[in-house]
Structure formats: C-alpha cells, structure tokens
N, C-alpha and C. Protein backbone atom coordinates (compact mmCIF):
# COMPACT_ATOMS: atom_id res chain seq x y z
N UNK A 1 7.52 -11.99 20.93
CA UNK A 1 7.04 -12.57 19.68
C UNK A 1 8.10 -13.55 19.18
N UNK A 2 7.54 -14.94 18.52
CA UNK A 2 8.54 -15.76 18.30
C UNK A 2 8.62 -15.30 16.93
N UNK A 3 9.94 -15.58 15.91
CA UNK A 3 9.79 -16.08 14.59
C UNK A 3 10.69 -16.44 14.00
N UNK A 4 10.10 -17.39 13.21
CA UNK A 4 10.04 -18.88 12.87
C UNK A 4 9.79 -18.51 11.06
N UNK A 5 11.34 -18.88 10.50
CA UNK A 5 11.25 -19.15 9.15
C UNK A 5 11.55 -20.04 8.66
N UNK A 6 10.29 -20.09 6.93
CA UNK A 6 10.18 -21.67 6.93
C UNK A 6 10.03 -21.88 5.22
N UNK A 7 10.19 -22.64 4.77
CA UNK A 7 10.10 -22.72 3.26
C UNK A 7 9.18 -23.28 2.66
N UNK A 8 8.49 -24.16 3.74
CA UNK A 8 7.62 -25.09 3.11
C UNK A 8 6.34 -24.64 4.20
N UNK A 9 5.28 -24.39 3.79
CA UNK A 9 4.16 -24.56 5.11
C UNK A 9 3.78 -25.59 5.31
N UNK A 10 3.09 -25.98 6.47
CA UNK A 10 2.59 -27.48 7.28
C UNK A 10 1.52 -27.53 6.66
N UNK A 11 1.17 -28.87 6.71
CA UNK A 11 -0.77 -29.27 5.96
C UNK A 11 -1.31 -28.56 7.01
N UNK A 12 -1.24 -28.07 8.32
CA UNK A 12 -2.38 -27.18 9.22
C UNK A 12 -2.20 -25.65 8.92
N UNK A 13 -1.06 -25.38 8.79
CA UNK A 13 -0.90 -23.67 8.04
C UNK A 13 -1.38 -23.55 7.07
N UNK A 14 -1.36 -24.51 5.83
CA UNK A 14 -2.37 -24.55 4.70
C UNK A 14 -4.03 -24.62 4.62
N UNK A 15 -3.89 -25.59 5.92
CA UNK A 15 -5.75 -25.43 5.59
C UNK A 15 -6.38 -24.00 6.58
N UNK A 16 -5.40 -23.53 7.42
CA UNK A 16 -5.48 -22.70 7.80
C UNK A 16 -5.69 -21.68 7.00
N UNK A 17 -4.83 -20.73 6.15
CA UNK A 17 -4.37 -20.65 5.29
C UNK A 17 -5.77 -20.36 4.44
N UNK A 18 -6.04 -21.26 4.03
CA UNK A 18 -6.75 -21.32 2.41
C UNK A 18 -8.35 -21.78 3.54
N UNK A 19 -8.61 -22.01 4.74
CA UNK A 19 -9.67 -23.02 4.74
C UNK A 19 -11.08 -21.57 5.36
N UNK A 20 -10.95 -20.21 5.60
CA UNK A 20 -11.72 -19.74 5.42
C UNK A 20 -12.47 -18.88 3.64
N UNK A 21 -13.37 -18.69 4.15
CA UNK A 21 -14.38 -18.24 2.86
C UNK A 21 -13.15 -16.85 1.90
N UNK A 22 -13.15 -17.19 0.48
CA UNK A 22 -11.94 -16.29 -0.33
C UNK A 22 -12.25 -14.65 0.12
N UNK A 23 -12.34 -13.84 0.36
CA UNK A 23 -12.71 -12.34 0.12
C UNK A 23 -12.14 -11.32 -0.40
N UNK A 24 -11.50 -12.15 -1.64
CA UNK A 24 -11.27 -11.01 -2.87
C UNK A 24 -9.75 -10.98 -2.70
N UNK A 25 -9.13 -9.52 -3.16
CA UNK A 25 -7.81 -9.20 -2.72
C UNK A 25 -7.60 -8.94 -2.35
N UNK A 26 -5.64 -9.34 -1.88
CA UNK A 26 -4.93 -9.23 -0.82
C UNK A 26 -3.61 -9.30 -1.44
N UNK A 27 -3.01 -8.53 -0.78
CA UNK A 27 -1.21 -8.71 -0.46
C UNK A 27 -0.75 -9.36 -0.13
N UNK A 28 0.00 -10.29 -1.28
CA UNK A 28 1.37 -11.14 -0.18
C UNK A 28 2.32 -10.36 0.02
N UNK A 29 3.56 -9.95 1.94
CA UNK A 29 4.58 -9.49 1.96
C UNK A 29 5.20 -10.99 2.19
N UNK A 30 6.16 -11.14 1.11
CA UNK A 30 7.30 -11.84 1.75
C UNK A 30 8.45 -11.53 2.20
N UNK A 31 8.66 -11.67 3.37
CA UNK A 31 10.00 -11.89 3.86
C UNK A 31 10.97 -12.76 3.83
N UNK A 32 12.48 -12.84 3.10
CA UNK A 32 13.35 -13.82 2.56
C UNK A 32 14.35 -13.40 3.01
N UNK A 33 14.96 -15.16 3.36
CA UNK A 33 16.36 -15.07 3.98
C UNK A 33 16.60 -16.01 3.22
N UNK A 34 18.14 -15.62 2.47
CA UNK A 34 18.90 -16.39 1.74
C UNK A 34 19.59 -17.71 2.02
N UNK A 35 19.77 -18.25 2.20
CA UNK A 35 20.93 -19.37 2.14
C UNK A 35 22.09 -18.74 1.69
N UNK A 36 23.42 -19.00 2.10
CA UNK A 36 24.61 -18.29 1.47
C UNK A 36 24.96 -19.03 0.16
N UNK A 37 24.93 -20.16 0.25
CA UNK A 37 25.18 -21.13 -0.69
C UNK A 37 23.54 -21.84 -1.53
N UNK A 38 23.27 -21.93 -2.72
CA UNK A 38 21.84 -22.46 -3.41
C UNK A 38 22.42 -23.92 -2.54
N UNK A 39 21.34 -24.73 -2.74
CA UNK A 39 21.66 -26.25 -2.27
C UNK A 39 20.38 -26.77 -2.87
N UNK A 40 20.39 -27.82 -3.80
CA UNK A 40 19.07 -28.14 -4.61
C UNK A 40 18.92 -29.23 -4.03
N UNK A 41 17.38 -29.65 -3.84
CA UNK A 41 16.90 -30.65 -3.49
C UNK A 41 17.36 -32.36 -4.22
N UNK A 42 17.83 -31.78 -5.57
CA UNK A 42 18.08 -32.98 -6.44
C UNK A 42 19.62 -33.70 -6.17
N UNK A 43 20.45 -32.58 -5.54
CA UNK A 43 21.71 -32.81 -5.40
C UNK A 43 22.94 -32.09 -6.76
N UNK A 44 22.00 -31.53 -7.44
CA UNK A 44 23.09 -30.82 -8.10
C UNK A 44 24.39 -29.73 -7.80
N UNK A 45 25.81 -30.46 -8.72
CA UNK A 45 26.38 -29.04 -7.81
C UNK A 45 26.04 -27.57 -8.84
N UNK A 46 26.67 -26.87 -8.10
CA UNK A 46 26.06 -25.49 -8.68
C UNK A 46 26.78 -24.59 -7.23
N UNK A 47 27.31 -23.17 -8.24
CA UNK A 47 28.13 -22.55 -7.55
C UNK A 47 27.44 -20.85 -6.99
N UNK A 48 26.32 -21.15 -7.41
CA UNK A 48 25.06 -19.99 -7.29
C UNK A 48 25.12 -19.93 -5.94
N UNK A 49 24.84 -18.18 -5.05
CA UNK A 49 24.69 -18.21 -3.86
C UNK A 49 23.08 -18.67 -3.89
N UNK A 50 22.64 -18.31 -2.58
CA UNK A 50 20.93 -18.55 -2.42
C UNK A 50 19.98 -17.19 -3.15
N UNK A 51 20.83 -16.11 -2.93
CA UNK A 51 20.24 -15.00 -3.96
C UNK A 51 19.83 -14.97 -5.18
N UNK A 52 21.09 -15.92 -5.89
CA UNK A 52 21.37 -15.90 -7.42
C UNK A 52 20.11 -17.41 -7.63
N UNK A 53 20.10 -18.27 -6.80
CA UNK A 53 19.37 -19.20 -7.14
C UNK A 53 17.84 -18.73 -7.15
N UNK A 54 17.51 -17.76 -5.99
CA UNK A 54 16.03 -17.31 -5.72
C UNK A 54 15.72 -16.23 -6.95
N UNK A 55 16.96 -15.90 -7.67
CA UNK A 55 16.88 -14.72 -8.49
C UNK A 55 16.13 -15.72 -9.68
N UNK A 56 16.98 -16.59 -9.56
CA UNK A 56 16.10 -17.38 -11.08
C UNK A 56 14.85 -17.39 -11.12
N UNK A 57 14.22 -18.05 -10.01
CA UNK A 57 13.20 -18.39 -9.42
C UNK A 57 11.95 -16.91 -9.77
N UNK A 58 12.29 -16.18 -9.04
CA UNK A 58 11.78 -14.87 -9.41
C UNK A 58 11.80 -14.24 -10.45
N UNK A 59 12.72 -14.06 -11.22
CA UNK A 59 12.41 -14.39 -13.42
C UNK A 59 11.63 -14.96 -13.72
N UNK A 60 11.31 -15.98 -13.41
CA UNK A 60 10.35 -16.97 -13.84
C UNK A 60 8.86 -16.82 -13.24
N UNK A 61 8.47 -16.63 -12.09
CA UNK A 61 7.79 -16.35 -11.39
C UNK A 61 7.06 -15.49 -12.11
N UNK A 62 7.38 -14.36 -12.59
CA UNK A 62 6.82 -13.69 -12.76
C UNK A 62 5.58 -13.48 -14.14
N UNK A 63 5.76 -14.54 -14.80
CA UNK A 63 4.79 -15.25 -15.76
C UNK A 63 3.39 -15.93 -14.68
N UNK A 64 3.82 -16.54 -14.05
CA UNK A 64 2.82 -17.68 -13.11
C UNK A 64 2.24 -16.31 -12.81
N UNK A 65 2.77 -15.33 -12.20
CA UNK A 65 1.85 -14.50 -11.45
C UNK A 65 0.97 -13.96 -12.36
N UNK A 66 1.61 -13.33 -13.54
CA UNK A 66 0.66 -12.54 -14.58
C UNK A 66 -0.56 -13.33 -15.00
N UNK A 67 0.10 -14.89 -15.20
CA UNK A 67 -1.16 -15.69 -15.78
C UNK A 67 -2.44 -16.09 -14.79
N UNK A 68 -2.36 -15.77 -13.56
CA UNK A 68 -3.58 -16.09 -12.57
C UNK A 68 -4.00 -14.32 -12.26
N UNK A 69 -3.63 -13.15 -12.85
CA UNK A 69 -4.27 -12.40 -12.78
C UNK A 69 -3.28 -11.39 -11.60
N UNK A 70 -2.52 -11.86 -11.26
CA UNK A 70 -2.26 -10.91 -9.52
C UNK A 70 -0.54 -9.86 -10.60
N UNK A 71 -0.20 -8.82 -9.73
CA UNK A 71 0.46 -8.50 -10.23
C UNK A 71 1.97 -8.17 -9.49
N UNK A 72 3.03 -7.92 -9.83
CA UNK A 72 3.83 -7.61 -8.94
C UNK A 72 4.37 -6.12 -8.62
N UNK A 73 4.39 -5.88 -7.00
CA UNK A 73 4.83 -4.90 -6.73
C UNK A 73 6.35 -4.95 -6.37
N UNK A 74 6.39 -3.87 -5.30
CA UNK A 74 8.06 -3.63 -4.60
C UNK A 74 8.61 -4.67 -4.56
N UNK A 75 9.73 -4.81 -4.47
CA UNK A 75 10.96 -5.29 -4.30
C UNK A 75 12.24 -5.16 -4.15
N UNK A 76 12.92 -5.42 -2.46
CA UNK A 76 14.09 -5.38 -2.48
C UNK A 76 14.93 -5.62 -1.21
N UNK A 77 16.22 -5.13 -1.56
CA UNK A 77 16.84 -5.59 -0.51
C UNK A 77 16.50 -4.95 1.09
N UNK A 78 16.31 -5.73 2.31
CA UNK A 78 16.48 -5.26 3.25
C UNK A 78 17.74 -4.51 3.46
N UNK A 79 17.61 -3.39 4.26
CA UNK A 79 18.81 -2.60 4.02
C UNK A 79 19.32 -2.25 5.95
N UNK A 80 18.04 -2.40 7.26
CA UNK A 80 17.89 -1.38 8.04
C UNK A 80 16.84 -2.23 8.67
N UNK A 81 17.01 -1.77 10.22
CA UNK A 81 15.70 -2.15 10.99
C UNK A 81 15.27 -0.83 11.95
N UNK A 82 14.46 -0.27 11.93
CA UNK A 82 14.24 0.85 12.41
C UNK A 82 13.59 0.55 14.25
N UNK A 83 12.20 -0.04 14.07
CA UNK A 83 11.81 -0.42 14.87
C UNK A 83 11.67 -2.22 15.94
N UNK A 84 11.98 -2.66 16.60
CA UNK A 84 11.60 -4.33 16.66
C UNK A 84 13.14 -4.75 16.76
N UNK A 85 13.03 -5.78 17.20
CA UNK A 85 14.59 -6.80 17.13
C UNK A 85 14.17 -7.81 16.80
N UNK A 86 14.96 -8.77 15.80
CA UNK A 86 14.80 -9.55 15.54
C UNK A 86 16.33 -10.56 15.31
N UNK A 87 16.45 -11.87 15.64
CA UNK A 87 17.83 -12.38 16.01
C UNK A 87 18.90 -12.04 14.28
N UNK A 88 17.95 -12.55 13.20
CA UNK A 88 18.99 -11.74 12.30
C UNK A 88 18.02 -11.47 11.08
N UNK A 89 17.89 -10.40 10.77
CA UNK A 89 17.16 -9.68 9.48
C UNK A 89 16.86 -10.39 8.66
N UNK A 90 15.52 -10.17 7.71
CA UNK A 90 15.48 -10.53 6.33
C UNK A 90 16.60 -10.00 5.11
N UNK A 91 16.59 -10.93 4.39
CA UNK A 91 17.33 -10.23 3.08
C UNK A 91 16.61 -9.26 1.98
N UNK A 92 15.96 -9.82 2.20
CA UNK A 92 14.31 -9.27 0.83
C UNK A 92 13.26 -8.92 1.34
N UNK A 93 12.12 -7.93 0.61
CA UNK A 93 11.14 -7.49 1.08
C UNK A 93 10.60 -7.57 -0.63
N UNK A 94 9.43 -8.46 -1.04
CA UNK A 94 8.67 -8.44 -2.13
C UNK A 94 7.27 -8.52 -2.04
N UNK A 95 6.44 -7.79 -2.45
CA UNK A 95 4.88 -7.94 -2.61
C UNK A 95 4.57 -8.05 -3.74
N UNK A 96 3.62 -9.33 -3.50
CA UNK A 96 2.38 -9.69 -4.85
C UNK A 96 1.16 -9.59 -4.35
N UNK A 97 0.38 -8.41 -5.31
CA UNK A 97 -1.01 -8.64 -4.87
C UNK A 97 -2.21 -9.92 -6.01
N UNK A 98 -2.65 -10.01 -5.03
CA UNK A 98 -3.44 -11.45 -5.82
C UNK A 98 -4.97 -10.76 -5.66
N UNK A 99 -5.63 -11.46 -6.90
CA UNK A 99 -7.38 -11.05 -6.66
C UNK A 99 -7.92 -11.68 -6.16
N UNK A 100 -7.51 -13.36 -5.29
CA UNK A 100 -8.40 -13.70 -4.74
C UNK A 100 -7.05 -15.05 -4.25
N UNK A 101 -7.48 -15.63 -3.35
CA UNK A 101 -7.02 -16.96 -3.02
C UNK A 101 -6.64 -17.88 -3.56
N UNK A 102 -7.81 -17.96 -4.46
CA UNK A 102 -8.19 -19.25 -5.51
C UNK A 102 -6.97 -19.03 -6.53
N UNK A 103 -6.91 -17.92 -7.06
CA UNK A 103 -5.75 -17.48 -8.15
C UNK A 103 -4.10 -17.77 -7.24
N UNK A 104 -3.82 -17.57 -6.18
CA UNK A 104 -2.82 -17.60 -5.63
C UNK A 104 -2.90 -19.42 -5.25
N UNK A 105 -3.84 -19.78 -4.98
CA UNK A 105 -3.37 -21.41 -4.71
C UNK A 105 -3.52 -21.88 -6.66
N UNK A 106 -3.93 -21.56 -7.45
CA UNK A 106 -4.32 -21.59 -8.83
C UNK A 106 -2.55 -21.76 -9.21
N UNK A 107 -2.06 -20.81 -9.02
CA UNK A 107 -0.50 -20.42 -9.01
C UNK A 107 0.50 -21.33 -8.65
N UNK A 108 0.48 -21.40 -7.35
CA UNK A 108 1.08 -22.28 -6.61
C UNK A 108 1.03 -24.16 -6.94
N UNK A 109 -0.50 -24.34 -7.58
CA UNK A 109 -0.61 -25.50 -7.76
C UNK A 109 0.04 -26.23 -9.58
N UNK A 110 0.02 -25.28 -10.15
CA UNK A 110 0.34 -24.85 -11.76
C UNK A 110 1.57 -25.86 -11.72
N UNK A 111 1.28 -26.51 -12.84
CA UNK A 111 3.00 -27.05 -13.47
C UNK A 111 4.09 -25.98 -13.62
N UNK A 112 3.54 -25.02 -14.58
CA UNK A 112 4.86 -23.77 -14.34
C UNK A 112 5.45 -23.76 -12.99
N UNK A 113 4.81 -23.43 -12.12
CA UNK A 113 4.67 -22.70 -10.90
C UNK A 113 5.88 -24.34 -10.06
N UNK A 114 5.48 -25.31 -10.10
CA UNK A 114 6.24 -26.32 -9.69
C UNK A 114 7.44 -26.62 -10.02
N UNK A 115 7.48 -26.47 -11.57
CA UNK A 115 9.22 -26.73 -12.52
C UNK A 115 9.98 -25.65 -11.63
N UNK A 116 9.59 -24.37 -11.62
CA UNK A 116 10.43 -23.48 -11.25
C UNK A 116 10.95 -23.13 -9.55
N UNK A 117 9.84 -24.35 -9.05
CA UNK A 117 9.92 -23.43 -7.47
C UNK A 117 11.17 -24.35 -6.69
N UNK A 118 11.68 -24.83 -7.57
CA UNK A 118 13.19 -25.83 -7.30
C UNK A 118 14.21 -24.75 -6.94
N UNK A 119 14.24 -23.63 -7.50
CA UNK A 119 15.22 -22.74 -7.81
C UNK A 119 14.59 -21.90 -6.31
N UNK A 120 13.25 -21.76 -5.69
CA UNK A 120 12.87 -21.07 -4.65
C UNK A 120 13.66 -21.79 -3.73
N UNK A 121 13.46 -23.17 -3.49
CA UNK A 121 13.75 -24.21 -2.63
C UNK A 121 15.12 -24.23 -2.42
N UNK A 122 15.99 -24.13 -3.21
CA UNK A 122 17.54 -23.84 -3.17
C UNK A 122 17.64 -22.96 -2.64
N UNK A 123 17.05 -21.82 -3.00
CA UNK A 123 18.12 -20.40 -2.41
C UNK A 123 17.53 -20.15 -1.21
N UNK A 124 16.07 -20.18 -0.84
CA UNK A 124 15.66 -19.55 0.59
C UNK A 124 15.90 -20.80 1.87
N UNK A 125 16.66 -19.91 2.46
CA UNK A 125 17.07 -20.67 4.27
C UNK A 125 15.38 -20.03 5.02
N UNK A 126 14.81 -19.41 4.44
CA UNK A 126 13.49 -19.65 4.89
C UNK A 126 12.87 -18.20 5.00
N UNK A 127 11.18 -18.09 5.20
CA UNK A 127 11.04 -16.65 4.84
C UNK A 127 9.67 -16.93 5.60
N UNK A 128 8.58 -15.80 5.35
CA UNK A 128 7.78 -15.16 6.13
C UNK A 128 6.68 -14.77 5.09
N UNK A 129 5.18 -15.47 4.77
CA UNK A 129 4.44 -15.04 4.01
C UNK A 129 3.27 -14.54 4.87
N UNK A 130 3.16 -13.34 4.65
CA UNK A 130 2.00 -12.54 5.61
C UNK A 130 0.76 -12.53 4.35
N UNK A 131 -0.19 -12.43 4.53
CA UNK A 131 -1.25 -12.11 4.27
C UNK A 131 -2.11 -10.74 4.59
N UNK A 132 -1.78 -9.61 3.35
CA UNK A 132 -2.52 -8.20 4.38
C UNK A 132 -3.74 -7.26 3.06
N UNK A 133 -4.84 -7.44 3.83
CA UNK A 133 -5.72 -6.73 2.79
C UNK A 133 -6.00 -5.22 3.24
N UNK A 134 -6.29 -4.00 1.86
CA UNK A 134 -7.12 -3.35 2.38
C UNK A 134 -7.72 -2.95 3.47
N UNK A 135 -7.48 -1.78 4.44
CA UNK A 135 -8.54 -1.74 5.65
C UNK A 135 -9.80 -1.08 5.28
C-alpha cells in the first residue's frame, strides 16, 4: 500500500470526492503530520512549531463545524503503531462527523472556514482525510 500525504486535494480527488450522490452521514478520520516549524503561505515570520500553528487552526475550526451542523469527536496525539508499517507515523488522530457532504463542502467553502485555514496550511507537512460511514 502506498501513502501519500497531502494538504491540498487535486481538482480529480475533489470531484471524486464530492461527485457521487450525498448519503447522509459520515466520519471524517484525519490523519496529521506536523511540520516541525509553522511556515505561512504569506511569508510571515513566526516562531510557532506546525502543532502550535494547526492548534490555532483547530480553535477556530471548531465554530465552522458547529455552524454547518457536524460535530466534533476524538482527538489526539498518535502515541503507537500496533498493527501495519508505515515509513513515519501520524502525529494526530481527529474525527468530525458531518450530516451530509453538502454541510462539509458548505464548511470548507465558508469565508470563516478560509480566513482560518492559513493557520491549517502552515502547520500540516500533510495528512490523510478518510471518509467512513456507518455499516
């Protein structure tokens, strides 16, 4: 199994992504790997690791989520890999469940949701958004 972390998804992972029919709710797991150092797209300096920068990010976040309806679960540090190899671990393990698609791209597309995701963009060296519903 390859994997491949990434911060931004491709216009084909997106329509991928979003381009079948919504069916209600689902779990986002993200998987996050820090950057050691934040590094902002704008060029600011700033002495924040990638934790402390994603930490902001995730304060804030957590309004965008309440206001499209989805709520937040677990969160935390990777600590351990029990089963699988992988070349080097996640840092974080966080789930948001969303009621539908529409609310999670609703989110994502939001002015809130944009001012703040500067502070995502700094701190993550890249991460892993699964998609898992209900069996």
């Amino acid at each position: 199994m390859k994997v491949v972390n990434q911060t931004i998804p491709s216009a084909e992972q997106m329509a991928q992504f979003f381009g079948g029919a919504d069916d209600g709710p689902f779990v986002m797991v993200n998987l996050l790997k820090f950057k050691s150092r934040a590094k902002y797209p704008d060029g600011r300096a700033t002495d924040l690791s990638g934790a402390e920068a994603y930490a902001i990010y995730g304060e804030a976040v957590q309004q965008c989520i309440k206001d499209v309806g989805a709520t937040a679960g677990f969160s935390g540090a990777v600590t351990g890999l029990l089963l699988g190899e992988v070349e080097d671990n996640w840092d974080m393990v966080a789930l948001v469940e969303y009621p539908s698609l529409d609310a999670f791209r609703a989110m994502m597309m939001s002015p809130k949701y944009q001012k703040i995701a500067v502070h995502r963009t700094a701190g993550l060296a890249g991460q892993l958004n699964i998609r898992a519903k209900s069996a």
